[in-house]
C-alpha atoms as a PDB file:
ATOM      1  CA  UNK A   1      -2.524  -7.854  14.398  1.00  0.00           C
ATOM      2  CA  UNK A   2      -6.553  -7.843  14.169  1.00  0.00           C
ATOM      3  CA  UNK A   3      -8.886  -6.347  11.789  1.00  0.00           C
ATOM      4  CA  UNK A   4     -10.647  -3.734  12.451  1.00  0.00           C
ATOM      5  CA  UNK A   5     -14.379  -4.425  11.946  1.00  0.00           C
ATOM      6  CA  UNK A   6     -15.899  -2.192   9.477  1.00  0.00           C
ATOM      7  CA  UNK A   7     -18.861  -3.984   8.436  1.00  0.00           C
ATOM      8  CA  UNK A   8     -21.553  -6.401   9.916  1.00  0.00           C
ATOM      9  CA  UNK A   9     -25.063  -7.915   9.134  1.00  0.00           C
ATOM     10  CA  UNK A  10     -23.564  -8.824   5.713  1.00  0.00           C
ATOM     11  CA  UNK A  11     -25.040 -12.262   4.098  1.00  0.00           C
ATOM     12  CA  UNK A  12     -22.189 -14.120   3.496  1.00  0.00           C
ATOM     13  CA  UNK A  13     -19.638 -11.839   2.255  1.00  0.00           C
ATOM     14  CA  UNK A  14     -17.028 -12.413  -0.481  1.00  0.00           C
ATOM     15  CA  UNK A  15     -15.268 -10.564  -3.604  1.00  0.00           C
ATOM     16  CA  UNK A  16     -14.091  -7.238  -2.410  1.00  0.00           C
ATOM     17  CA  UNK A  17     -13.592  -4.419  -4.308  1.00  0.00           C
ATOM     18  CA  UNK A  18     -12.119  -0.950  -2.385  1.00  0.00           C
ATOM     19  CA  UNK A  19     -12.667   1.714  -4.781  1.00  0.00           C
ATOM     20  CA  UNK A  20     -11.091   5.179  -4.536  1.00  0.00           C
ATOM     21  CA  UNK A  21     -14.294   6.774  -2.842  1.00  0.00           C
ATOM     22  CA  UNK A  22     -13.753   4.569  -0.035  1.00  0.00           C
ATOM     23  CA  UNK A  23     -16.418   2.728  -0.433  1.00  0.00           C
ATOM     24  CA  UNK A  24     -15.814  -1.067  -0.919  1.00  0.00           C
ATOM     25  CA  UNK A  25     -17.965  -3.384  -3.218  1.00  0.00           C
ATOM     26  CA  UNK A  26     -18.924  -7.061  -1.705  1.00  0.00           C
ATOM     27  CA  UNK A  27     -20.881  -9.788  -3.023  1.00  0.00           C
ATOM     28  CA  UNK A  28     -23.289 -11.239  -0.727  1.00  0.00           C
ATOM     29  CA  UNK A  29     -23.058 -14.867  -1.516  1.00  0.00           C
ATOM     30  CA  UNK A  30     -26.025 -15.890   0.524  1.00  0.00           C
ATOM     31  CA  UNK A  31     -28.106 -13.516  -0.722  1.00  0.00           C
ATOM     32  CA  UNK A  32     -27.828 -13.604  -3.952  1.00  0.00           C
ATOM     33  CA  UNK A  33     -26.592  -9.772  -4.686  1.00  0.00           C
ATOM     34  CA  UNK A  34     -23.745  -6.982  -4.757  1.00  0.00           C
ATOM     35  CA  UNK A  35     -23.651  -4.728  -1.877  1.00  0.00           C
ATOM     36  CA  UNK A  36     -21.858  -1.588  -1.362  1.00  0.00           C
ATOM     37  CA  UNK A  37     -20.353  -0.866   2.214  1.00  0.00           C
ATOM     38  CA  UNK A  38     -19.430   2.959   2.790  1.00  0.00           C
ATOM     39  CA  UNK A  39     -16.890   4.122   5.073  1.00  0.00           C
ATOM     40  CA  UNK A  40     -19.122   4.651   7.768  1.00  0.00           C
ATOM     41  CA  UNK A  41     -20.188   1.145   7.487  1.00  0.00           C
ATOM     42  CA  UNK A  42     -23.902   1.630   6.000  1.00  0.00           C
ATOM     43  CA  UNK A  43     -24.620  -0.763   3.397  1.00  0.00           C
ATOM     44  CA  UNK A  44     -26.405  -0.290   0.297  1.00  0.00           C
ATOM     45  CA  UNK A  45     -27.291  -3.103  -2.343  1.00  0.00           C
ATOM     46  CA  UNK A  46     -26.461  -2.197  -5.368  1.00  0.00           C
ATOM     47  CA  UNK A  47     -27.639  -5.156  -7.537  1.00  0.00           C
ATOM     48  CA  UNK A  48     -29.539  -8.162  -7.401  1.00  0.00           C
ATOM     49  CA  UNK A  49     -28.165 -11.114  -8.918  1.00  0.00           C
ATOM     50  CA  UNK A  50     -29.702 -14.317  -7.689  1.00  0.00           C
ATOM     51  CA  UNK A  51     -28.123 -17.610  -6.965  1.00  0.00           C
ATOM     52  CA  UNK A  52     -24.252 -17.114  -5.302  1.00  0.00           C
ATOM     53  CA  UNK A  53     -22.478 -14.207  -6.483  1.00  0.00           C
ATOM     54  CA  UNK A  54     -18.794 -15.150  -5.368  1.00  0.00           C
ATOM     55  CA  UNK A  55     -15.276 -13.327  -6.700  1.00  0.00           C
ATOM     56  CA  UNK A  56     -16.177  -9.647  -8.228  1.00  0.00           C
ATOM     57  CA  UNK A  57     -13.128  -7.592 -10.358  1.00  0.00           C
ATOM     58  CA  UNK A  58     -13.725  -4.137 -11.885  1.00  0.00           C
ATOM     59  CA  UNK A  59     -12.691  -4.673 -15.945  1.00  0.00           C
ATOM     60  CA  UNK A  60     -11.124  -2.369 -18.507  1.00  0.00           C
ATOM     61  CA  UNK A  61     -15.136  -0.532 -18.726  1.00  0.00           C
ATOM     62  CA  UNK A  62     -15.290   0.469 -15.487  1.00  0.00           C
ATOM     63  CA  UNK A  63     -18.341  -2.612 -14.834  1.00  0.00           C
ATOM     64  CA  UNK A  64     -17.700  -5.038 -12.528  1.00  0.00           C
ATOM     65  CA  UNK A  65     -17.662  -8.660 -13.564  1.00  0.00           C
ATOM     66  CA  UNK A  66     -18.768 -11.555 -11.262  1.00  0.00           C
ATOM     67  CA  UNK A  67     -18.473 -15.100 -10.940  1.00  0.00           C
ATOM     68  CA  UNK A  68     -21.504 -16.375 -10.305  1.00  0.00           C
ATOM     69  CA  UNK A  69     -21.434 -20.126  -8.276  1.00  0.00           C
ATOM     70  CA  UNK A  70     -25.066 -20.689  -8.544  1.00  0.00           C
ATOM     71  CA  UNK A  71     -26.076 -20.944  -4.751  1.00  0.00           C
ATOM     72  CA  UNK A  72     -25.651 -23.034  -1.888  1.00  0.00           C
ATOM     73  CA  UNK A  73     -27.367 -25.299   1.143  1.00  0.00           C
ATOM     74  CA  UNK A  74     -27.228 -22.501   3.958  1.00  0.00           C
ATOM     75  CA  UNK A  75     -26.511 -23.499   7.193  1.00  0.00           C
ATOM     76  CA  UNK A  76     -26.641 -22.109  10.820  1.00  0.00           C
ATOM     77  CA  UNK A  77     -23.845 -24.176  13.279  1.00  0.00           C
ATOM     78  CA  UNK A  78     -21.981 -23.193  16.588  1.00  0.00           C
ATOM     79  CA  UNK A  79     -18.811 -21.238  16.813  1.00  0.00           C
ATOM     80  CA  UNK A  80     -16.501 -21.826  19.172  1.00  0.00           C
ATOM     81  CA  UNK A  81     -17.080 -18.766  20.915  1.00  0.00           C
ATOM     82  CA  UNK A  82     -20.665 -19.688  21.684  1.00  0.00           C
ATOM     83  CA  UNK A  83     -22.514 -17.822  18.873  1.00  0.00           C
ATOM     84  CA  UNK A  84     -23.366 -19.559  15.612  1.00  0.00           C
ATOM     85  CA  UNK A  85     -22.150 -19.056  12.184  1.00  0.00           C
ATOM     86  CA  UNK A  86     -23.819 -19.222   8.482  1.00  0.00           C
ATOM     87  CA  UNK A  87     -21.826 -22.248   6.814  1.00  0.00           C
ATOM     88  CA  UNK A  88     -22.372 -23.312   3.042  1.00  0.00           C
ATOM     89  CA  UNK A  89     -23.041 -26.979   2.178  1.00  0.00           C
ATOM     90  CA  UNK A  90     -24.020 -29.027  -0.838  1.00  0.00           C
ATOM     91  CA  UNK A  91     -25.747 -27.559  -3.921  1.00  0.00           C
ATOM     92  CA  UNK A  92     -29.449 -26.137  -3.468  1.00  0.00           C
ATOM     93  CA  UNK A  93     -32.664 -27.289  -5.118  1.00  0.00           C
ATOM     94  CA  UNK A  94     -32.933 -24.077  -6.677  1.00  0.00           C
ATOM     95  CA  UNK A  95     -29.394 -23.922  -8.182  1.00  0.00           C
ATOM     96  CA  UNK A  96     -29.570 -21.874 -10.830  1.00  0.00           C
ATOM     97  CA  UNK A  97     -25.960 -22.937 -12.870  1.00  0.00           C
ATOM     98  CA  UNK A  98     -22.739 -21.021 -12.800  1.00  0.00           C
ATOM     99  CA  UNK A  99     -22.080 -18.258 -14.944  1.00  0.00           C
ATOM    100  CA  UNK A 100     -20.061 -14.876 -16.006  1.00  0.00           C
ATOM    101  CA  UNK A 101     -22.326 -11.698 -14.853  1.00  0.00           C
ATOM    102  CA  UNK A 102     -21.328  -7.840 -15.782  1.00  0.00           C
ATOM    103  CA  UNK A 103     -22.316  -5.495 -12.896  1.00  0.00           C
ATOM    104  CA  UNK A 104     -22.708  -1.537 -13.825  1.00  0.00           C
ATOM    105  CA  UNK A 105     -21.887   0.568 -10.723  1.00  0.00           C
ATOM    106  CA  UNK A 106     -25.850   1.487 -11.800  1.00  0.00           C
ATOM    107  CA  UNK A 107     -26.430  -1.888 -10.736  1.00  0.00           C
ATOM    108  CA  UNK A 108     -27.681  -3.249 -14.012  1.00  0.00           C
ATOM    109  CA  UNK A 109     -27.136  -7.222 -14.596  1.00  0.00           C
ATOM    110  CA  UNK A 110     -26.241  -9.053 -17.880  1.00  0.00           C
ATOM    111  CA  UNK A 111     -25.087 -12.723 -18.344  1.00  0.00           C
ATOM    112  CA  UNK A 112     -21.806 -13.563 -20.276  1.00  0.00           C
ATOM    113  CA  UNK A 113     -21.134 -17.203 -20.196  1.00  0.00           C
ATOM    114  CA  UNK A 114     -22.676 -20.190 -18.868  1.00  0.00           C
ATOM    115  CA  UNK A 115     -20.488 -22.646 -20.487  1.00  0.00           C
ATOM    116  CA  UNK A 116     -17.469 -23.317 -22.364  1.00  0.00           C
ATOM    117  CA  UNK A 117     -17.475 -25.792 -25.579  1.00  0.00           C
ATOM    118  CA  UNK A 118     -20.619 -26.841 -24.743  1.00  0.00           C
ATOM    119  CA  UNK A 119     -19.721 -27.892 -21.170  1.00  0.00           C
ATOM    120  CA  UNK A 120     -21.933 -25.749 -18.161  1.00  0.00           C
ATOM    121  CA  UNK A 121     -19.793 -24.104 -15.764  1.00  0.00           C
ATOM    122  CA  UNK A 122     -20.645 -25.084 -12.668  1.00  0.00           C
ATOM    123  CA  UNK A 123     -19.784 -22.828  -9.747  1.00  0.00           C
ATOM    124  CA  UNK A 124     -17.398 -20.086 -10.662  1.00  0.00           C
ATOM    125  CA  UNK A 125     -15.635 -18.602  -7.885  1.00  0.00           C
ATOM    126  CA  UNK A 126     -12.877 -15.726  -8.602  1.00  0.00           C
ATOM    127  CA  UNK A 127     -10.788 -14.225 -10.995  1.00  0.00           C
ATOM    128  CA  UNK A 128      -8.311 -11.344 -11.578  1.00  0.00           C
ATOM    129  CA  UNK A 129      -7.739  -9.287 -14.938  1.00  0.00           C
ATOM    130  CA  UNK A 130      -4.621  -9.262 -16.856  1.00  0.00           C
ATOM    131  CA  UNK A 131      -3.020  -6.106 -18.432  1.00  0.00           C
ATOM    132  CA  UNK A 132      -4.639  -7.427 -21.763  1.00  0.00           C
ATOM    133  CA  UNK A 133      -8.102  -6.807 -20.237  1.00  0.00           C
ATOM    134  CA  UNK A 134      -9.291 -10.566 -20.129  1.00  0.00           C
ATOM    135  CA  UNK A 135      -9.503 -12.314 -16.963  1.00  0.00           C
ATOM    136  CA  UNK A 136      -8.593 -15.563 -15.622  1.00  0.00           C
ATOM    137  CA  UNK A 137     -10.916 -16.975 -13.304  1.00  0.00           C
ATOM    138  CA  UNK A 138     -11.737 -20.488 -11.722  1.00  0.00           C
ATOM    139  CA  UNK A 139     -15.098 -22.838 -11.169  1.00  0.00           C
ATOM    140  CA  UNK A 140     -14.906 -24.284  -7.589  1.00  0.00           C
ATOM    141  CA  UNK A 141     -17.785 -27.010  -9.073  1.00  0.00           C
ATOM    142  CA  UNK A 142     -20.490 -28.297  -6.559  1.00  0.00           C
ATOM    143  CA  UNK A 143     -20.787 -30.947  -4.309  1.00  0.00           C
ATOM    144  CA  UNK A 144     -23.768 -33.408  -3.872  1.00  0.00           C
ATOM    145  CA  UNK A 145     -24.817 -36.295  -2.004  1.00  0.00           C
ATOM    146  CA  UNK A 146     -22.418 -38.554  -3.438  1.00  0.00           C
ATOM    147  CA  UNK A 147     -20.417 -36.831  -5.749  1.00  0.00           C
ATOM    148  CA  UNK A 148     -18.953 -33.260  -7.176  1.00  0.00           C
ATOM    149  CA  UNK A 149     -17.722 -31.791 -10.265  1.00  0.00           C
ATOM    150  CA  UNK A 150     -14.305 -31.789 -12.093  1.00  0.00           C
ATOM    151  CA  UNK A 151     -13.438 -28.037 -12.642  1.00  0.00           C
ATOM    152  CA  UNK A 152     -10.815 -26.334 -13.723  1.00  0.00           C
ATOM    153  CA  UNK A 153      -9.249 -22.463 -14.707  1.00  0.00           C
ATOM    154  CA  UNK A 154     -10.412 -20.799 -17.548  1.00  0.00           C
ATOM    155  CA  UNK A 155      -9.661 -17.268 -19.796  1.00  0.00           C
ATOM    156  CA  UNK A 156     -12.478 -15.368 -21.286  1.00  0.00           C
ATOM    157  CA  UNK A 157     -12.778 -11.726 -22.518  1.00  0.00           C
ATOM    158  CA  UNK A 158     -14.614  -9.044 -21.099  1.00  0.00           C
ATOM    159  CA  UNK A 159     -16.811  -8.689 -24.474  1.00  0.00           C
ATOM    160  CA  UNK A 160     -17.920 -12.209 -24.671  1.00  0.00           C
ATOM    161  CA  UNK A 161     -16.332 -13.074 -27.707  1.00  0.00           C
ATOM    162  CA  UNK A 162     -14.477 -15.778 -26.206  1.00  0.00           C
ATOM    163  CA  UNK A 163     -13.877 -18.567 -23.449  1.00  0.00           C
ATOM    164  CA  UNK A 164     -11.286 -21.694 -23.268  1.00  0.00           C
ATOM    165  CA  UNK A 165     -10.852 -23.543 -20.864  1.00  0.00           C
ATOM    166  CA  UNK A 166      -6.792 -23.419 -19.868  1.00  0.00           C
ATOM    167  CA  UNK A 167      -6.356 -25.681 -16.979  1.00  0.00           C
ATOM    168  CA  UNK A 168      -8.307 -28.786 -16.058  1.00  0.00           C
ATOM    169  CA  UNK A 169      -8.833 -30.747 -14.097  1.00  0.00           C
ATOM    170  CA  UNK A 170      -7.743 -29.384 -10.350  1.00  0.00           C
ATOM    171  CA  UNK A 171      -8.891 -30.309  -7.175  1.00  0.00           C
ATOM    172  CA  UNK A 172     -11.858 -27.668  -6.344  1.00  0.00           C
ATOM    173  CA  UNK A 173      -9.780 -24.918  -7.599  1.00  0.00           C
ATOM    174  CA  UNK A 174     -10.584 -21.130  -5.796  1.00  0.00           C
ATOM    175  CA  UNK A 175      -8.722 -18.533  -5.443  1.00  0.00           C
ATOM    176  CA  UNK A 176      -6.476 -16.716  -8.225  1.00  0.00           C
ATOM    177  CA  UNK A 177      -3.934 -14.106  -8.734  1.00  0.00           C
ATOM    178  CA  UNK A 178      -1.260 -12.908 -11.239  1.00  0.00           C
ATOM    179  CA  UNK A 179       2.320 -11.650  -9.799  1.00  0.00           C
ATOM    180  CA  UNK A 180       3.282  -7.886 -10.325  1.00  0.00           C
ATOM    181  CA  UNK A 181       5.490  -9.190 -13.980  1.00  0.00           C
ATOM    182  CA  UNK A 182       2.357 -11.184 -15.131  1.00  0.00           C
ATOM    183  CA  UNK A 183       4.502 -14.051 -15.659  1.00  0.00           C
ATOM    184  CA  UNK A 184       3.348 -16.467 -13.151  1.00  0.00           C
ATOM    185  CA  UNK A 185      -0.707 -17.637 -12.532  1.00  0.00           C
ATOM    186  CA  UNK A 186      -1.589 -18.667  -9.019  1.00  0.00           C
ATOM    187  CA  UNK A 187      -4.423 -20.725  -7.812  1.00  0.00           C
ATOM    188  CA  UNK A 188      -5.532 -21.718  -4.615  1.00  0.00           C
ATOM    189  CA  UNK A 189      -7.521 -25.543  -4.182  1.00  0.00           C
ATOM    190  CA  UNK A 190      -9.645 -25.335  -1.269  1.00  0.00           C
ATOM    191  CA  UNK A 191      -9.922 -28.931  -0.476  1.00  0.00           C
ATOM    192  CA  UNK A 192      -6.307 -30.016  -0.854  1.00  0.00           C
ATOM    193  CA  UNK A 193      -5.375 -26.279   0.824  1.00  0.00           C
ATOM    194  CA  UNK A 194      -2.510 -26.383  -2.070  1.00  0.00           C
ATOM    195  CA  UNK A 195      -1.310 -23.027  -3.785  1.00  0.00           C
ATOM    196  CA  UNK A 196      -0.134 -23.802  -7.209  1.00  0.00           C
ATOM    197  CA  UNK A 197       2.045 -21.553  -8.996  1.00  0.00           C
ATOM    198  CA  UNK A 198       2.142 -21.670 -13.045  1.00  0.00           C
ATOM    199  CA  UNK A 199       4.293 -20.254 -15.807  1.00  0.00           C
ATOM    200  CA  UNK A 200       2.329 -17.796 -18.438  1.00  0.00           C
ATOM    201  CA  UNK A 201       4.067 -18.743 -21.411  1.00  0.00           C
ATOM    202  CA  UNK A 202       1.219 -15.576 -23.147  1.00  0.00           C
ATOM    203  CA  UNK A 203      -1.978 -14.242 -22.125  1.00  0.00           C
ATOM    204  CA  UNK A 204      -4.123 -17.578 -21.629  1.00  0.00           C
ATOM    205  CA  UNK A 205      -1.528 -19.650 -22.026  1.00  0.00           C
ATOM    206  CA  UNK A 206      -0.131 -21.710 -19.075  1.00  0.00           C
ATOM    207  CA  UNK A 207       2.682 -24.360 -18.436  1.00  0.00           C
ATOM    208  CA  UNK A 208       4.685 -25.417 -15.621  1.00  0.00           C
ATOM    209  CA  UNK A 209       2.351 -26.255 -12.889  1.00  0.00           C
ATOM    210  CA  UNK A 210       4.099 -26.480  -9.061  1.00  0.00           C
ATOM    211  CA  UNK A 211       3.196 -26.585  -5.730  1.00  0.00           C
ATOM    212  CA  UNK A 212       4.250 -23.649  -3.511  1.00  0.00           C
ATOM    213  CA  UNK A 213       2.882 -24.289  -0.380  1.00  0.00           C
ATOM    214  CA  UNK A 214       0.059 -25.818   1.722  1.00  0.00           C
ATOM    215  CA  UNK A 215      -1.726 -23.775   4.338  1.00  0.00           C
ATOM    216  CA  UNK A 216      -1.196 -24.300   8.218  1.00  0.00           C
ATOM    217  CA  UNK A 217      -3.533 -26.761   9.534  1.00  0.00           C
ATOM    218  CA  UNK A 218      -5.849 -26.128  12.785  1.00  0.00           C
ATOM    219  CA  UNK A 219      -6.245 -28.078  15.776  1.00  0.00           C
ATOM    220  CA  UNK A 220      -7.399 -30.171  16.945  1.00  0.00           C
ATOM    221  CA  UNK A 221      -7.100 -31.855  13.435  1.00  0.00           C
ATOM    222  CA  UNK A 222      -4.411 -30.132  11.398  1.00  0.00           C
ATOM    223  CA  UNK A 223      -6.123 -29.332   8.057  1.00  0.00           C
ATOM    224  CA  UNK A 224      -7.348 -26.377   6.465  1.00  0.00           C
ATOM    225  CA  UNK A 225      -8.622 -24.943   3.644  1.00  0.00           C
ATOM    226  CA  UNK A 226      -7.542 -22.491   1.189  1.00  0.00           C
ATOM    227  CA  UNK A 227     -10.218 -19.549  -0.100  1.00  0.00           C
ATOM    228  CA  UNK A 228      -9.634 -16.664  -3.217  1.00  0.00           C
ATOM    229  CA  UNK A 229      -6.569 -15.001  -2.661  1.00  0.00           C
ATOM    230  CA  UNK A 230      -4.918 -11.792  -3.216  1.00  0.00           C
ATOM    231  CA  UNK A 231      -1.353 -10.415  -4.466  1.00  0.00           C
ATOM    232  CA  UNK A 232       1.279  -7.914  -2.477  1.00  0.00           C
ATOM    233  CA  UNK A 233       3.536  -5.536  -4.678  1.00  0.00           C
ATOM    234  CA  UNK A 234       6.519  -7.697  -3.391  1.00  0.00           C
ATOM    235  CA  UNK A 235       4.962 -11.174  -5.195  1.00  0.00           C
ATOM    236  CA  UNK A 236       3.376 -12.647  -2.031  1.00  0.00           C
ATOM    237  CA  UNK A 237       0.119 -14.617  -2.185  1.00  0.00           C
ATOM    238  CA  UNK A 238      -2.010 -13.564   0.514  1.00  0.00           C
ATOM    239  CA  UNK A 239      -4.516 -16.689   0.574  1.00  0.00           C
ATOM    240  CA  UNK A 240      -7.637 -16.701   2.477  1.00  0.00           C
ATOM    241  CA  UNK A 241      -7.703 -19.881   5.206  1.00  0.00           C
ATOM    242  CA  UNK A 242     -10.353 -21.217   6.435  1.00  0.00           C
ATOM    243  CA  UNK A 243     -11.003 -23.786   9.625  1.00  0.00           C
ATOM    244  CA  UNK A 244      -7.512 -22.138  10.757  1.00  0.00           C
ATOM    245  CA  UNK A 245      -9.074 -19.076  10.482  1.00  0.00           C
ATOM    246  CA  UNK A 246      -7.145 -15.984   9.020  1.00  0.00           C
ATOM    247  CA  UNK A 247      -4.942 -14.715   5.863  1.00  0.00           C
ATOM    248  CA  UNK A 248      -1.665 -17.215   5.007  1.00  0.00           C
ATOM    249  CA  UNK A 249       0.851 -15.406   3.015  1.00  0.00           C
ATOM    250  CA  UNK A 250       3.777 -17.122   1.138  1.00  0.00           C
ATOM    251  CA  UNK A 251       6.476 -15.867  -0.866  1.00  0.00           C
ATOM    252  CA  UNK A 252       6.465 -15.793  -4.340  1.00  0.00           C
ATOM    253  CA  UNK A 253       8.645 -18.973  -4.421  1.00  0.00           C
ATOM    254  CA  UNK A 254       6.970 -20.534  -1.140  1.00  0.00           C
ATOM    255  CA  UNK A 255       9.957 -20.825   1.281  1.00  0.00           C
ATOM    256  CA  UNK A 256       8.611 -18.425   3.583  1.00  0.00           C
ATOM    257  CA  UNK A 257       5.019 -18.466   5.092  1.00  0.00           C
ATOM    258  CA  UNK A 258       3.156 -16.483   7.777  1.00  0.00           C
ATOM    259  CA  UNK A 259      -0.443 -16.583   9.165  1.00  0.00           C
ATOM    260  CA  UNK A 260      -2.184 -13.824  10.391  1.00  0.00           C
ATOM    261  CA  UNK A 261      -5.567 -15.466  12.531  1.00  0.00           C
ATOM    262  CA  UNK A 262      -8.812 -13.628  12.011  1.00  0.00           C
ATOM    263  CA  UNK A 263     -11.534 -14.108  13.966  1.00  0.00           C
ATOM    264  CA  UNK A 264     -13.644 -15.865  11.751  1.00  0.00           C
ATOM    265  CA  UNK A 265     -13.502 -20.079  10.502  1.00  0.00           C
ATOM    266  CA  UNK A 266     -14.969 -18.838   7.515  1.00  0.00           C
ATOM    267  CA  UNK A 267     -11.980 -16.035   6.266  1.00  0.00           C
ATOM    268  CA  UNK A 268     -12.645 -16.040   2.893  1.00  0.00           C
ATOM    269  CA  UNK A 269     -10.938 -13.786   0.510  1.00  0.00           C
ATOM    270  CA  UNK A 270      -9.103  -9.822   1.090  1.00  0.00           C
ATOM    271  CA  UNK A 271      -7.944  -7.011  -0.992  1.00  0.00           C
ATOM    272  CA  UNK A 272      -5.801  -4.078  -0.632  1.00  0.00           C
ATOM    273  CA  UNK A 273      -7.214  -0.615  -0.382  1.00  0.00           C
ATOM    274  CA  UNK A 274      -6.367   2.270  -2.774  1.00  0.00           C
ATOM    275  CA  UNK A 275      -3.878   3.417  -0.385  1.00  0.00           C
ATOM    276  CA  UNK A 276      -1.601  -0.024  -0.904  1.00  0.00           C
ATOM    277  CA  UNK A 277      -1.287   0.093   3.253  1.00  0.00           C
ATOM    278  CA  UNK A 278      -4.806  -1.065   4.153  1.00  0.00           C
ATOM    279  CA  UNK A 279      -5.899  -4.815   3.358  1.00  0.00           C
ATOM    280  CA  UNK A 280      -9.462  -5.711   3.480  1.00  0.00           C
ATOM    281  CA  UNK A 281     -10.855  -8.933   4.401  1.00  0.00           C
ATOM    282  CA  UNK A 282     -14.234 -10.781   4.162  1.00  0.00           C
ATOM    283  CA  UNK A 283     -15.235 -12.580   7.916  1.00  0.00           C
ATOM    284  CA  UNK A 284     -17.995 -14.545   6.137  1.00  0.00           C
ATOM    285  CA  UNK A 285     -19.053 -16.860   8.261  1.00  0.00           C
ATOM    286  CA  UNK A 286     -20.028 -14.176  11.080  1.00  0.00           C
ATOM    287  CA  UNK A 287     -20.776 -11.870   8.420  1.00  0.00           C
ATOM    288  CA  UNK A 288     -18.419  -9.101   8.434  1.00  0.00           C
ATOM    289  CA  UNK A 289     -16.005  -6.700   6.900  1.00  0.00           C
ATOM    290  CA  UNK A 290     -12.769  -6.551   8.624  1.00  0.00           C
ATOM    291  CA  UNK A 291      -9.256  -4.325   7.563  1.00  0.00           C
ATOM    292  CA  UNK A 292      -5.690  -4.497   8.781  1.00  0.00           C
ATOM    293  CA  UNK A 293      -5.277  -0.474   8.781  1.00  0.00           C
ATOM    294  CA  UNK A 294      -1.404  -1.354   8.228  1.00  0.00           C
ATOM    295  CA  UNK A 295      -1.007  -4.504   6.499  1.00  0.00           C
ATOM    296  CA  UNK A 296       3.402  -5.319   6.961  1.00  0.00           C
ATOM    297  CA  UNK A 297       3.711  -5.671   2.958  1.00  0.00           C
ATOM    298  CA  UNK A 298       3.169  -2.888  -0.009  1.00  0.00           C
ATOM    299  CA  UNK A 299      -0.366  -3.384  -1.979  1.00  0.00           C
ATOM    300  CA  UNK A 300       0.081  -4.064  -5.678  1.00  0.00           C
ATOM    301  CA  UNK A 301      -2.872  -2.232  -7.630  1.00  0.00           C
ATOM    302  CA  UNK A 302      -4.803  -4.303  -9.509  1.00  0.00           C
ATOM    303  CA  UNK A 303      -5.093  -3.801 -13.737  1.00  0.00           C
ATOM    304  CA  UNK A 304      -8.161  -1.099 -13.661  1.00  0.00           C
ATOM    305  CA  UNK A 305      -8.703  -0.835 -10.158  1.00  0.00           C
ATOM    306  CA  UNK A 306     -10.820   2.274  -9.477  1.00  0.00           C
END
């Protein structure tokens, strides 16, 4: 299995969102706004949000709401295949704090949160609605010179009436995803490459935290990382690897695990298309949009998917 490409020239790509037009919505981390990629492949920008627009979800009023990781370092480096690749690094000089945005589809931008109890999010990075209409959603944190951030996982509403902070602290915590039953939370940690699987004891409310896996590691070294992540209708994570470039999926318990390589260090997060058969995947570091036309497992549709 390969992708099909569908998509290039993109700035970083991240968060997609198929909707039932056929087009699919991607932030463009590096440059700091939402683009919309049409079956053909043309790309349109549909809003401008500065700093890092990461994860994107479409919520319960049809607007899409973004986690917003407040920009980057950019850099250019080699891939093994001779070209070079855009890489992100450290936090910028012109980081501009993590936050909550609302998209319209008419591309209008409003800020929701920027911190919780009086504590600045730092670098918010995905999250996935429940059937309540709130959403979970992580903060990666940044990384400086000579330190980074504890983060954790957090549950807000849609309205901005409220934001509590469920899980801390985790190890750079990513990606994020709720089984079909809603009664189990998972969250990827890129730096440990860790999934973690918790118990939802109600909406918001978590207990029960366990390992289920670690992704395959990449020679010559044996490590990689883990990126956002994405849910089949049979329970299995799908979790976005990078360094051993490609989509990891474990079972909902983690005894069984398969990786499917993409051709990209940098895979960074996929979702299923309306047709549950179709998974889409973001090649960031060569900037691209990439879909298995016949992924092996059933999609599960997300709670108000388009």
């Amino acid at each position: 299995m390969e992708p099909r490409i569908v998509a290039t020239g993109l700035e970083f790509p991240e968060g997609p969102v198929a909707l039932s037009n056929g087009d699919v919505i991607v932030t463009e981390i590096a440059a700091g706004r939402l683009s919309r990629v049409k079956p053909d492949g043309t790309v349109e920008v549909l809003a401008v949000t500065g700093g890092g627009p990461n994860g994107a979800a479409l919520g319960p009023d049809g607007a899409l709401y973004v986690t917003q990781n407040g920009g980057f370092q950019w850099h250019r480096r080699p891939l093994p295949d001779g070209t070079t690749g855009l890489f992100p690094g450290e936090q910028p000089e012109d980081y501009t704090g993590g936050a909550i945005q609302r998209v319209t589809l008419a591309g209008e931008v409003s800020t929701l949160y920027t911190e919780c109890n009086g504590i600045p999010l730092k670098g918010p990075n995905d999250l996935v609605f429940d059937r309540e209409g709130n959403f979970y959603f992580t903060d990666l944190g940044k990384n400086r010179p000579r330190e980074k951030d504890r983060t954790g996982v957090y549950y807000a509403s849609p309205d901005g009436k409220f934001i509590r902070e469920i899980i801390f602290p985790m190890e750079g915590p990513n990606g994020i995803g709720l089984s079909p039953d809603e009664k189990t939370l998972y969250v990827a940690e890129t730096p440990t490459g860790r999934v973690w699987a918790y118990d939802i004891q109600a909406p918001g409310q978590v207990a029960n935290g366990r390992v289920i896996g670690t992704v395959p590691g990449a020679p010559p070294f044996g490590y990689s990382f883990c990126d956002s992540m994405c849910v089949d209708a049979e329970g299995n994570v799908i979790v976005a690897t990078i360094l051993n470039g490609g989509l990891t999926m474990f079972s909902p318990d983690g005894s069984k695990v398969q990786h499917f390589p993409c051709p990209d260090l940098l895979t960074t997060n996929a979702c299923f298309a309306p047709n549950m058969t179709s998974l889409y995947v973001t090649l960031s570091g060569t900037g691209r949009l990439g879909v298995f036309d016949q992924w092996p497992t059933k999609g599960l549709k997300l709670n108000f998917a388009a």
